[in-house]
PDB file of N, CA and C in Angstrom:
ATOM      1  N   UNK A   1      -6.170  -8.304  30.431  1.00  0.00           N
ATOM      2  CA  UNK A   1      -6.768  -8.061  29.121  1.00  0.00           C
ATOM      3  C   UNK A   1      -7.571  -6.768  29.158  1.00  0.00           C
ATOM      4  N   UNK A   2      -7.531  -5.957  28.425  1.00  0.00           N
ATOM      5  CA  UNK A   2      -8.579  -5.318  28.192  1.00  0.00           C
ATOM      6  C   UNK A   2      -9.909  -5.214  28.067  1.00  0.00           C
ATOM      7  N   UNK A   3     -10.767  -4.409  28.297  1.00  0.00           N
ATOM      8  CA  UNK A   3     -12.053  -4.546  28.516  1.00  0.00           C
ATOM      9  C   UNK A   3     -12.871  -3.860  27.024  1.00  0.00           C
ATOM     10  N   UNK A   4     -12.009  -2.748  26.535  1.00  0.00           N
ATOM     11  CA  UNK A   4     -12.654  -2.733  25.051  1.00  0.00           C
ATOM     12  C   UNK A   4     -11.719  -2.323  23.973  1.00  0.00           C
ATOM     13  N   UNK A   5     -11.877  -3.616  23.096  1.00  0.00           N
ATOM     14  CA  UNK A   5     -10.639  -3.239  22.137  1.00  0.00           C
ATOM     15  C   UNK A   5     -11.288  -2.927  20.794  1.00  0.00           C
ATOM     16  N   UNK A   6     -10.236  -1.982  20.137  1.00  0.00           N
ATOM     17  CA  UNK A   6     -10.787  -2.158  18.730  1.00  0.00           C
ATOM     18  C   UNK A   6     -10.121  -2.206  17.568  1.00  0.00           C
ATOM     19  N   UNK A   7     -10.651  -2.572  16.259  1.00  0.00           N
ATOM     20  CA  UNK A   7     -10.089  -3.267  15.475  1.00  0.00           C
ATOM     21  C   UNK A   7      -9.874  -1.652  14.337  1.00  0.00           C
ATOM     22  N   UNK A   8      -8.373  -1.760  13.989  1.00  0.00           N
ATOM     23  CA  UNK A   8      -8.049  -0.200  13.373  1.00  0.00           C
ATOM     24  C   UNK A   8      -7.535  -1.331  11.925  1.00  0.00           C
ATOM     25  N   UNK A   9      -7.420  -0.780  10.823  1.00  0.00           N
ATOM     26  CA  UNK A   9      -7.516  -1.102   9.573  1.00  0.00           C
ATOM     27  C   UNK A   9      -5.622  -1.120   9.506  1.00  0.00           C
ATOM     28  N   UNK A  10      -4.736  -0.426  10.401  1.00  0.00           N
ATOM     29  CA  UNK A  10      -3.414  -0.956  10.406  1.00  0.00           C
ATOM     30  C   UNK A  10      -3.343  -2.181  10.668  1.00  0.00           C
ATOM     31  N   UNK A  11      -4.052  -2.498  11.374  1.00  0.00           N
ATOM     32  CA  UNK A  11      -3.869  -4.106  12.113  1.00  0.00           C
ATOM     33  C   UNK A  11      -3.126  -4.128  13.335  1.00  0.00           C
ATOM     34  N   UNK A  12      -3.785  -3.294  14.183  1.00  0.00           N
ATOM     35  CA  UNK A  12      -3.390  -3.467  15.552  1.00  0.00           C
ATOM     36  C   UNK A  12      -4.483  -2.843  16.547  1.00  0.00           C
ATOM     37  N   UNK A  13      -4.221  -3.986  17.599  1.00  0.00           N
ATOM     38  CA  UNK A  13      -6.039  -3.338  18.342  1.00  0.00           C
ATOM     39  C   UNK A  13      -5.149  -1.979  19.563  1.00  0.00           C
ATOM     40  N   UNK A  14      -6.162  -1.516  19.876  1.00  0.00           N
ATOM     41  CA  UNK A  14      -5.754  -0.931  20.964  1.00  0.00           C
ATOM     42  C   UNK A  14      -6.514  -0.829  22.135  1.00  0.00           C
ATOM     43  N   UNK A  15      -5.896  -0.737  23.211  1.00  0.00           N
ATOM     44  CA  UNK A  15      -6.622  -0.949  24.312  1.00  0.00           C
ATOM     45  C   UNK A  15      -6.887   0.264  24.878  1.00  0.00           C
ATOM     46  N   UNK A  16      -7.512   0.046  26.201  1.00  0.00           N
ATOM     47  CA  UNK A  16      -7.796   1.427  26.887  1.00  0.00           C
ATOM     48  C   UNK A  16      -6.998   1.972  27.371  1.00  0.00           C
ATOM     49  N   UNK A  17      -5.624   1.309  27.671  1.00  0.00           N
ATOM     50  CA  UNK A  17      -4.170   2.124  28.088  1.00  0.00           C
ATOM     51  C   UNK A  17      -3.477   2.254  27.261  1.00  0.00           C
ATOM     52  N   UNK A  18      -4.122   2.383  25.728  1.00  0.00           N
ATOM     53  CA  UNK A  18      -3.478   2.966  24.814  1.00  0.00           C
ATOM     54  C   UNK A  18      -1.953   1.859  24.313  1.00  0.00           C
ATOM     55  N   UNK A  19      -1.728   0.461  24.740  1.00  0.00           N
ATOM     56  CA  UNK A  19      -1.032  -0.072  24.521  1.00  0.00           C
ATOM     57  C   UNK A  19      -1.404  -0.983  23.160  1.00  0.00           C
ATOM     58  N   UNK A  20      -0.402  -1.310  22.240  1.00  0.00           N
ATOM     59  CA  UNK A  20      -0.713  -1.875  21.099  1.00  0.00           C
ATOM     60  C   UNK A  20      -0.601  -3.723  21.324  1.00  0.00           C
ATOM     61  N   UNK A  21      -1.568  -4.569  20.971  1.00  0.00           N
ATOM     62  CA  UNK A  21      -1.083  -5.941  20.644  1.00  0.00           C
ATOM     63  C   UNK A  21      -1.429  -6.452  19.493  1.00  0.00           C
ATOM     64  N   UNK A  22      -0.763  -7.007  19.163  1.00  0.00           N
ATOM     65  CA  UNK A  22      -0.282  -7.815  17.804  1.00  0.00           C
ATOM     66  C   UNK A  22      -1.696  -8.456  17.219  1.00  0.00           C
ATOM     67  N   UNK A  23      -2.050  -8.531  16.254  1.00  0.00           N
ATOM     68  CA  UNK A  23      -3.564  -9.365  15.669  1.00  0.00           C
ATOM     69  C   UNK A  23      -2.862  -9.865  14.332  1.00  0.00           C
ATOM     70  N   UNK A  24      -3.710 -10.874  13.821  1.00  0.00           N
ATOM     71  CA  UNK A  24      -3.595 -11.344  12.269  1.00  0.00           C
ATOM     72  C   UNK A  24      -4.593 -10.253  11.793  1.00  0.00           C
ATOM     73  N   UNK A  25      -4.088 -10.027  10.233  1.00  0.00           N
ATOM     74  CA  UNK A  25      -4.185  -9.057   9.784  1.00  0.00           C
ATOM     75  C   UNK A  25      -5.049  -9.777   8.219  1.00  0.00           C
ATOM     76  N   UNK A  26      -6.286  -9.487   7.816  1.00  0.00           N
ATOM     77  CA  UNK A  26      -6.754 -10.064   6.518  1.00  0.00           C
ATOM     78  C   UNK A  26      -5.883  -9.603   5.722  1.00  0.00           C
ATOM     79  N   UNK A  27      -5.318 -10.295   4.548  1.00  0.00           N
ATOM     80  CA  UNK A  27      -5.086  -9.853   3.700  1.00  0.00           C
ATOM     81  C   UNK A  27      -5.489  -9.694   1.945  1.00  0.00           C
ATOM     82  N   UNK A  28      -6.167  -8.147   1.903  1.00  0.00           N
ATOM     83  CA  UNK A  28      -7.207  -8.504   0.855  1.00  0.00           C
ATOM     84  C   UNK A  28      -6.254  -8.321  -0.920  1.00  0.00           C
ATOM     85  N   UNK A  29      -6.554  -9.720  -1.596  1.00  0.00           N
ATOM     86  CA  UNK A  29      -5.569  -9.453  -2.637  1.00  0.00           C
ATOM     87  C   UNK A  29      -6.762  -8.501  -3.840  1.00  0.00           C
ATOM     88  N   UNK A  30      -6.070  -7.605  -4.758  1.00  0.00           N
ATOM     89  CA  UNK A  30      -7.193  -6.918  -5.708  1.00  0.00           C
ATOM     90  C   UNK A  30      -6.615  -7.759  -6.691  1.00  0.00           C
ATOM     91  N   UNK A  31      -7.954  -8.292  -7.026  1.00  0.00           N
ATOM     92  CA  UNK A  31      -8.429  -9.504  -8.506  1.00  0.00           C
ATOM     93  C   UNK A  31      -8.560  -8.389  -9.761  1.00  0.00           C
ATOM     94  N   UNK A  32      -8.025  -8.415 -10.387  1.00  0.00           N
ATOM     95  CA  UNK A  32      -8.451  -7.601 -11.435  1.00  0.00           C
ATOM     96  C   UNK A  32      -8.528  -8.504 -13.186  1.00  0.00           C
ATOM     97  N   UNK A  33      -8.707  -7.674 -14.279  1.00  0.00           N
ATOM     98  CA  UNK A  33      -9.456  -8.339 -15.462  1.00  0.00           C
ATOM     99  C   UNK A  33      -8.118  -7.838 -16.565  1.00  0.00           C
ATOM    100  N   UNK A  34      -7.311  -8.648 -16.786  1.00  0.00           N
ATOM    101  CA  UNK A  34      -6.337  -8.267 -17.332  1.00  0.00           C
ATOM    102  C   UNK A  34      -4.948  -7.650 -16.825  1.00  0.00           C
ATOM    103  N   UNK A  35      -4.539  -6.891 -17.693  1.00  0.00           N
ATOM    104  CA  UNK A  35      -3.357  -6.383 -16.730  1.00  0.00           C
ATOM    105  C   UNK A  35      -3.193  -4.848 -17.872  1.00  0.00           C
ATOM    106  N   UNK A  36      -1.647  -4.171 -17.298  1.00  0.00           N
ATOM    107  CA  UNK A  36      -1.630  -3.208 -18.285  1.00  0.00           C
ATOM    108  C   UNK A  36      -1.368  -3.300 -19.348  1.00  0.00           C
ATOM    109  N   UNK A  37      -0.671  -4.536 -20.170  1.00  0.00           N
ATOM    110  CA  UNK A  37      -0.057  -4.592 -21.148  1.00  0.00           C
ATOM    111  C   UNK A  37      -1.453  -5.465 -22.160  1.00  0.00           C
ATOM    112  N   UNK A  38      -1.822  -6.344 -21.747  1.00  0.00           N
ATOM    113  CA  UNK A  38      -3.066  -6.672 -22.468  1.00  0.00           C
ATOM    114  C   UNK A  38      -4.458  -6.206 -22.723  1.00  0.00           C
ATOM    115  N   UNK A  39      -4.782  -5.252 -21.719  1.00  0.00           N
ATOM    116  CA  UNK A  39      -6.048  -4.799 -21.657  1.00  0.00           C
ATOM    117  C   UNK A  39      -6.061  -3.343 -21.734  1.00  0.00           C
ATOM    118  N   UNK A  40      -6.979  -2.840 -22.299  1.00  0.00           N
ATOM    119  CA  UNK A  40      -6.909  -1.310 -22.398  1.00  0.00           C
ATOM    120  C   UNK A  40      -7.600  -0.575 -21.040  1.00  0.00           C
ATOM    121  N   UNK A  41      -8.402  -1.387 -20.173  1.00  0.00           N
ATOM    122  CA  UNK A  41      -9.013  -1.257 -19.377  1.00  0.00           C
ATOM    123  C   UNK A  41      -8.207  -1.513 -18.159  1.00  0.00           C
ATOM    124  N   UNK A  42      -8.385  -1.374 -16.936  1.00  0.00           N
ATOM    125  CA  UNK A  42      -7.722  -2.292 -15.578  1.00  0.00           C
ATOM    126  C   UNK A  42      -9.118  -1.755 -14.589  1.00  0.00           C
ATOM    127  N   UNK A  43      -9.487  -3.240 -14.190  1.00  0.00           N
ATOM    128  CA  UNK A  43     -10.806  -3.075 -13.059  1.00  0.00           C
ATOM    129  C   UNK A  43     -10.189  -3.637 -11.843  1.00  0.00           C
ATOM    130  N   UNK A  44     -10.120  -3.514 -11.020  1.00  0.00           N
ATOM    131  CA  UNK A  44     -10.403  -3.662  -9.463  1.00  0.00           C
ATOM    132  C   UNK A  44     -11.747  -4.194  -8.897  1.00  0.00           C
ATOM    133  N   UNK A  45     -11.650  -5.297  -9.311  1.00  0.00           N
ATOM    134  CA  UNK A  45     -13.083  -6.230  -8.919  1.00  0.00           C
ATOM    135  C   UNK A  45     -13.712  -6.532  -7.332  1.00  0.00           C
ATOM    136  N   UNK A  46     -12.152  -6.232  -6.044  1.00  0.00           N
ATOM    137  CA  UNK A  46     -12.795  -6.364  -5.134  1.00  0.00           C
ATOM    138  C   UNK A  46     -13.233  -4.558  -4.706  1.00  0.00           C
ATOM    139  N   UNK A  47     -12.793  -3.729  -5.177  1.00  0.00           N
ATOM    140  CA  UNK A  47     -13.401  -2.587  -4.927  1.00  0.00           C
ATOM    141  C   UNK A  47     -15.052  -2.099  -5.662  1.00  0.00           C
ATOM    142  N   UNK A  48     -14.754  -2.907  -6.679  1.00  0.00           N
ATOM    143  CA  UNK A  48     -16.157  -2.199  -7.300  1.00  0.00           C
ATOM    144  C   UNK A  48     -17.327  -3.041  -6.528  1.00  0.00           C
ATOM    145  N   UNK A  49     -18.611  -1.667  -7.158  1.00  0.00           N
ATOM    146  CA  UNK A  49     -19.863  -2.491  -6.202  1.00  0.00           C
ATOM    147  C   UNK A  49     -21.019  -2.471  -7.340  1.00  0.00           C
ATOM    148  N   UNK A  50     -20.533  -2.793  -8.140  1.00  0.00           N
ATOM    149  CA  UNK A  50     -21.342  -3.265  -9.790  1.00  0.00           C
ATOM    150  C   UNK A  50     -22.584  -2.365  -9.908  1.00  0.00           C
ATOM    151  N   UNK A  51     -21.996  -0.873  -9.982  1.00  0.00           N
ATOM    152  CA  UNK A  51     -22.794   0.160 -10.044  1.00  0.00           C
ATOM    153  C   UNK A  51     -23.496  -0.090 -11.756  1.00  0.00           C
ATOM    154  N   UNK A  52     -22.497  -0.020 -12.429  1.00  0.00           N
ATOM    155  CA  UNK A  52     -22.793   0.200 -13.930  1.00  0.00           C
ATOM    156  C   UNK A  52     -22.238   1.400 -14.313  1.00  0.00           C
ATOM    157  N   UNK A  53     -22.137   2.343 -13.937  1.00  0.00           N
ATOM    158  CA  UNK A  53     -21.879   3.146 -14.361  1.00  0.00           C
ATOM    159  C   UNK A  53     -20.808   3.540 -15.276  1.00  0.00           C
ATOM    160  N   UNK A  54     -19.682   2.804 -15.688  1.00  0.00           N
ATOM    161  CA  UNK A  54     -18.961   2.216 -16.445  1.00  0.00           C
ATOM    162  C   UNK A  54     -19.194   2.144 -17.958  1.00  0.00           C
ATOM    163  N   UNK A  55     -20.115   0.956 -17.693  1.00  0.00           N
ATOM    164  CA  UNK A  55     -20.637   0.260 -18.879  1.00  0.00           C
ATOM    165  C   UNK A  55     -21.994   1.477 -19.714  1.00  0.00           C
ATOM    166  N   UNK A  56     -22.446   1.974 -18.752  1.00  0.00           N
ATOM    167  CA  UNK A  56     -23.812   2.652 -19.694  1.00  0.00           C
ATOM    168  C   UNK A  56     -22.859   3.905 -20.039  1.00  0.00           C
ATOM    169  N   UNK A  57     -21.787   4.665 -19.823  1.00  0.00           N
ATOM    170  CA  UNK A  57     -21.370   5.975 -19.985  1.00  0.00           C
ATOM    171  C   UNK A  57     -19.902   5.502 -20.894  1.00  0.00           C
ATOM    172  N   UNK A  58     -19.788   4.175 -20.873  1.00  0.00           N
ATOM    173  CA  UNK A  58     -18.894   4.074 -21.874  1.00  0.00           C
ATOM    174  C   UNK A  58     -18.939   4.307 -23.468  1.00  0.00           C
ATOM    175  N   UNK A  59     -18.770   5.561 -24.001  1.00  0.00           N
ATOM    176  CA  UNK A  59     -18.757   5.958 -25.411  1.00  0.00           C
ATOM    177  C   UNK A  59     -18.615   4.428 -26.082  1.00  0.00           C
ATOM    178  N   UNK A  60     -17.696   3.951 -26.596  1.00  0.00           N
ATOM    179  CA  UNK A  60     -17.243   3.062 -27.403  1.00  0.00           C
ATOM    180  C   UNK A  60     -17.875   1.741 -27.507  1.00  0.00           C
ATOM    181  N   UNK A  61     -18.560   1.144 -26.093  1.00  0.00           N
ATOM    182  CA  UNK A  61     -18.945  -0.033 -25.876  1.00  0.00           C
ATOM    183  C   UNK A  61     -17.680  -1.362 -25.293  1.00  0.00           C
ATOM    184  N   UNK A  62     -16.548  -0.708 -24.815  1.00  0.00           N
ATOM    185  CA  UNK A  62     -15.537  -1.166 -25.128  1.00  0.00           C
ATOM    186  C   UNK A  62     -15.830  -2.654 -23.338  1.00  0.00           C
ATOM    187  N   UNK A  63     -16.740  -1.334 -22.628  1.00  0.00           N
ATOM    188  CA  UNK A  63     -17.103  -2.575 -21.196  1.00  0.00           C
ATOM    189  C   UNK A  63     -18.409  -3.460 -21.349  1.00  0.00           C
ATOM    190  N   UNK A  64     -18.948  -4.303 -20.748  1.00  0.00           N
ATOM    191  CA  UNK A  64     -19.791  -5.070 -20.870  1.00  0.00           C
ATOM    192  C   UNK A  64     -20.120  -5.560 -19.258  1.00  0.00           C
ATOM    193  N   UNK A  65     -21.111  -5.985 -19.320  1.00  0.00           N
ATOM    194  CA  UNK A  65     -21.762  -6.203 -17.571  1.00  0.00           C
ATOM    195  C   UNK A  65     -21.929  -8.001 -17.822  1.00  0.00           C
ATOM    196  N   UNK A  66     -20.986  -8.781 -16.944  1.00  0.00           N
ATOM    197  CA  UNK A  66     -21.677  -9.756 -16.836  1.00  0.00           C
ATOM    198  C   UNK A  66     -22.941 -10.370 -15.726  1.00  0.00           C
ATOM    199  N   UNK A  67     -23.699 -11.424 -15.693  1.00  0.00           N
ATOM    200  CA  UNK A  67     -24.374 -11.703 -15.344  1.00  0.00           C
ATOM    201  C   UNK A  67     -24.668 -11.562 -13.793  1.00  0.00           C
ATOM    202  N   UNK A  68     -23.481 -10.882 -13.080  1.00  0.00           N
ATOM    203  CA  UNK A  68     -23.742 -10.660 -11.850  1.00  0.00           C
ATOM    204  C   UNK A  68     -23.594  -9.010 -11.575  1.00  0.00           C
ATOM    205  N   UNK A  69     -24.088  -8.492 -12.643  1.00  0.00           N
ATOM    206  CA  UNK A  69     -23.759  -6.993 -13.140  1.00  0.00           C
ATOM    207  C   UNK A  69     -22.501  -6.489 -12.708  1.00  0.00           C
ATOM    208  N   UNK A  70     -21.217  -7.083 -12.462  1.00  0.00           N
ATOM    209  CA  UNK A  70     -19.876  -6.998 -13.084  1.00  0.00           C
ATOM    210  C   UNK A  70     -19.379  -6.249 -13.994  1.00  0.00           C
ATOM    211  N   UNK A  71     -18.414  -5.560 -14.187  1.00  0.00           N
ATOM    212  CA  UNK A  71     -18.173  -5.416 -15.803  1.00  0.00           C
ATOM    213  C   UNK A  71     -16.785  -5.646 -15.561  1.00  0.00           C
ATOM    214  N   UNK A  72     -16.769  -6.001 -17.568  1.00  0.00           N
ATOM    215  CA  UNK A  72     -15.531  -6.744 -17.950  1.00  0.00           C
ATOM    216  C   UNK A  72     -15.094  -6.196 -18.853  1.00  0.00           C
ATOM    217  N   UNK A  73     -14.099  -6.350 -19.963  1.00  0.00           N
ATOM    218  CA  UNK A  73     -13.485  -6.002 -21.159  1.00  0.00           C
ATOM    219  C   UNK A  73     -13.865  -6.584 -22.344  1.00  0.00           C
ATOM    220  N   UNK A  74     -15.333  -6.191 -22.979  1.00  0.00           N
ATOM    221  CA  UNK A  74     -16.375  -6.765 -23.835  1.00  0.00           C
ATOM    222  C   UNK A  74     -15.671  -6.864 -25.187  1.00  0.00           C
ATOM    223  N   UNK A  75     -14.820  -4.951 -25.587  1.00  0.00           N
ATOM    224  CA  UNK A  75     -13.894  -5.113 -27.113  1.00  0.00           C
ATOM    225  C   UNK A  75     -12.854  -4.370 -26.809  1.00  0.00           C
ATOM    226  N   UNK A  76     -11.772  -4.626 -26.185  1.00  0.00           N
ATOM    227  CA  UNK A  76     -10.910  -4.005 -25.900  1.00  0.00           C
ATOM    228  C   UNK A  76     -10.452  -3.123 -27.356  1.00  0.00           C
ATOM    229  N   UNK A  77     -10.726  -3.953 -28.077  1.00  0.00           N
ATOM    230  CA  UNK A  77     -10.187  -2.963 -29.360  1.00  0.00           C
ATOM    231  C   UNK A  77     -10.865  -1.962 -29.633  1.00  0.00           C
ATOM    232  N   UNK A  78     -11.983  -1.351 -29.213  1.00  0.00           N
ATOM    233  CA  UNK A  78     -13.022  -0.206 -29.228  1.00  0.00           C
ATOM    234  C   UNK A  78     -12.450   0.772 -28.533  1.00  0.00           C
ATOM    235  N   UNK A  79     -11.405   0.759 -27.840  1.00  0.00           N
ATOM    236  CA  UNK A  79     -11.236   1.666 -26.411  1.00  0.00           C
ATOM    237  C   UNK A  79     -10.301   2.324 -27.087  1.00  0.00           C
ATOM    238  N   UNK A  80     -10.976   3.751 -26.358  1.00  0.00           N
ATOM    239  CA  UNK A  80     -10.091   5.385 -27.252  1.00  0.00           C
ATOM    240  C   UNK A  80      -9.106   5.874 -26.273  1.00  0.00           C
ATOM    241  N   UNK A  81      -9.411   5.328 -24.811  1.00  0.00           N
ATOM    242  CA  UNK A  81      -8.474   5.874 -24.028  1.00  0.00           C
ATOM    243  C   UNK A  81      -9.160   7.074 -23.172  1.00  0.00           C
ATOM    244  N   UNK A  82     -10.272   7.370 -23.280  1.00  0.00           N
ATOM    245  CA  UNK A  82     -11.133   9.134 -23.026  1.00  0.00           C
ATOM    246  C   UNK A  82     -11.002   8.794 -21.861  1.00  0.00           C
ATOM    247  N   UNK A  83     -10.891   7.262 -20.819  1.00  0.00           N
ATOM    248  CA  UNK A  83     -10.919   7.605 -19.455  1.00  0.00           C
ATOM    249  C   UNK A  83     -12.236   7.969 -18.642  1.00  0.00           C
ATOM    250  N   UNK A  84     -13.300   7.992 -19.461  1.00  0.00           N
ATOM    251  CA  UNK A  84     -14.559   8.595 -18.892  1.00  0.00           C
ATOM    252  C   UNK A  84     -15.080   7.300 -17.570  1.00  0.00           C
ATOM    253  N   UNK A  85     -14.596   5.935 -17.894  1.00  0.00           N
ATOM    254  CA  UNK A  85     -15.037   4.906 -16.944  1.00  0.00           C
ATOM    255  C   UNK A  85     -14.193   5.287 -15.185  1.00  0.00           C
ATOM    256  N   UNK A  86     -12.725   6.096 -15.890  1.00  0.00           N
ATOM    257  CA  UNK A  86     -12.086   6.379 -14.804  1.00  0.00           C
ATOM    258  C   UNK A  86     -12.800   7.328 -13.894  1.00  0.00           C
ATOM    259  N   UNK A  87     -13.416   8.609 -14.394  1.00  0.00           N
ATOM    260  CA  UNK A  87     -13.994   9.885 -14.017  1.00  0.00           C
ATOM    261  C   UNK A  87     -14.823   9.167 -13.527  1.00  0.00           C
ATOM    262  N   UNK A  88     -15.464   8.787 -13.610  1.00  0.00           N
ATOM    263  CA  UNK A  88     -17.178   8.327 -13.019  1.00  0.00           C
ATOM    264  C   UNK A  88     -17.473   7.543 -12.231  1.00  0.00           C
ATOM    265  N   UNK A  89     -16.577   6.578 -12.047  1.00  0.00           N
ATOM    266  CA  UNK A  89     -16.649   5.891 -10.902  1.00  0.00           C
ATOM    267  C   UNK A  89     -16.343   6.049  -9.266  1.00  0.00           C
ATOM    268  N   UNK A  90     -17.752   5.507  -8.839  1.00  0.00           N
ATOM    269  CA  UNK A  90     -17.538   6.488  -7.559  1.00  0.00           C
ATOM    270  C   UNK A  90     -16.401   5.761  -6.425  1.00  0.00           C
ATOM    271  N   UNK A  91     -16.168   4.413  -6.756  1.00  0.00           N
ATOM    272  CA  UNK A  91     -14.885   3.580  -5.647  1.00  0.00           C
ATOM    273  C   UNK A  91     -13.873   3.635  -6.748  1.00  0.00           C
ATOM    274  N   UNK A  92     -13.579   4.514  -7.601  1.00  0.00           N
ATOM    275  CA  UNK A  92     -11.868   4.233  -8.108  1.00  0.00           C
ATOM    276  C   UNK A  92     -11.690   2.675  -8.137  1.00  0.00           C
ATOM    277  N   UNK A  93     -12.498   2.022  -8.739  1.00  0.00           N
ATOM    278  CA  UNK A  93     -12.565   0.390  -9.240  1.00  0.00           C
ATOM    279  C   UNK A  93     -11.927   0.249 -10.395  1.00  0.00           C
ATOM    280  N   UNK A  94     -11.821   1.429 -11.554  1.00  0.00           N
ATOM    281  CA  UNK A  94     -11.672   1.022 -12.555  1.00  0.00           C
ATOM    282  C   UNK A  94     -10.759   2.363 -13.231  1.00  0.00           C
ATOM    283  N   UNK A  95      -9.350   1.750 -14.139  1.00  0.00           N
ATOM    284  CA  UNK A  95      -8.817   2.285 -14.834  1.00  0.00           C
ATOM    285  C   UNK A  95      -8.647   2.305 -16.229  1.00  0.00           C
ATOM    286  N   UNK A  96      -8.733   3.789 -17.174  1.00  0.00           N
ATOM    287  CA  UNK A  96      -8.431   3.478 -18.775  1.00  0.00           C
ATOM    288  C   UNK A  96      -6.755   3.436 -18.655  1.00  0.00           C
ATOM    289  N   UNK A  97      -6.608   2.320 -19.015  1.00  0.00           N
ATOM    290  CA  UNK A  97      -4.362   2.789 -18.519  1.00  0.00           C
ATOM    291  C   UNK A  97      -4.596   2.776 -20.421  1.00  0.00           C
ATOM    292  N   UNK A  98      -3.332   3.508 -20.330  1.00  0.00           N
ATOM    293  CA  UNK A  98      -2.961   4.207 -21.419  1.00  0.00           C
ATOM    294  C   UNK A  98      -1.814   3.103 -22.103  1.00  0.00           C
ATOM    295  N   UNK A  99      -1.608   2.902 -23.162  1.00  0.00           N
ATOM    296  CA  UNK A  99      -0.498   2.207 -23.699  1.00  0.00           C
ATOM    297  C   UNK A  99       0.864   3.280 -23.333  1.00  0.00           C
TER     298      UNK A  99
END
């Protein structure tokens, strides 16, 4: 066995002779709030880190913060498409998809 292994985000450790062995691998699914065809919005809920920044720079009002400062799709029918939630976010959590 090796004496120091480490854990690489492919999912394979490597050892000190540079040889690869096999590991289980997490697999993280992205939860998101709608989809493209229903929502004017698309969030990525396990990437975001409930900055806000979204919701206070959203022109329209179209996002909303829930109670775990989250945001969600408050009036989808408000949404112009400007994309500004896209620009501003600093983890790429959140998309204006376009019809």
């Amino acid at each position: 066995m090796p004496d120091k292994a480490e854990k690489h985000r492919d999912g394979q450790i490597l050892s000190g002779e540079d040889s690869t062995v096999k590991m289980q691998v997490e697999v993280n699914e992205v939860k998101t709030e709608g989809d493209y065809n229903s929502s004017p919005v698309y969030i990525y809920h396990d990437w975001c880190k409930k900055c806000g920044i979204c919701v206070a720079f959203c022109p329209t009002g179209t996002l909303g913060r829930k109670m775990d400062g989250s945001p969600y799709v408050k009036a989808p029918e408000k949404c112009i498409h400007c994309e500004t939630c896209d620009r501003l976010c600093p983890d790429f959590a959140i998309t204006g998809a376009k019809r």
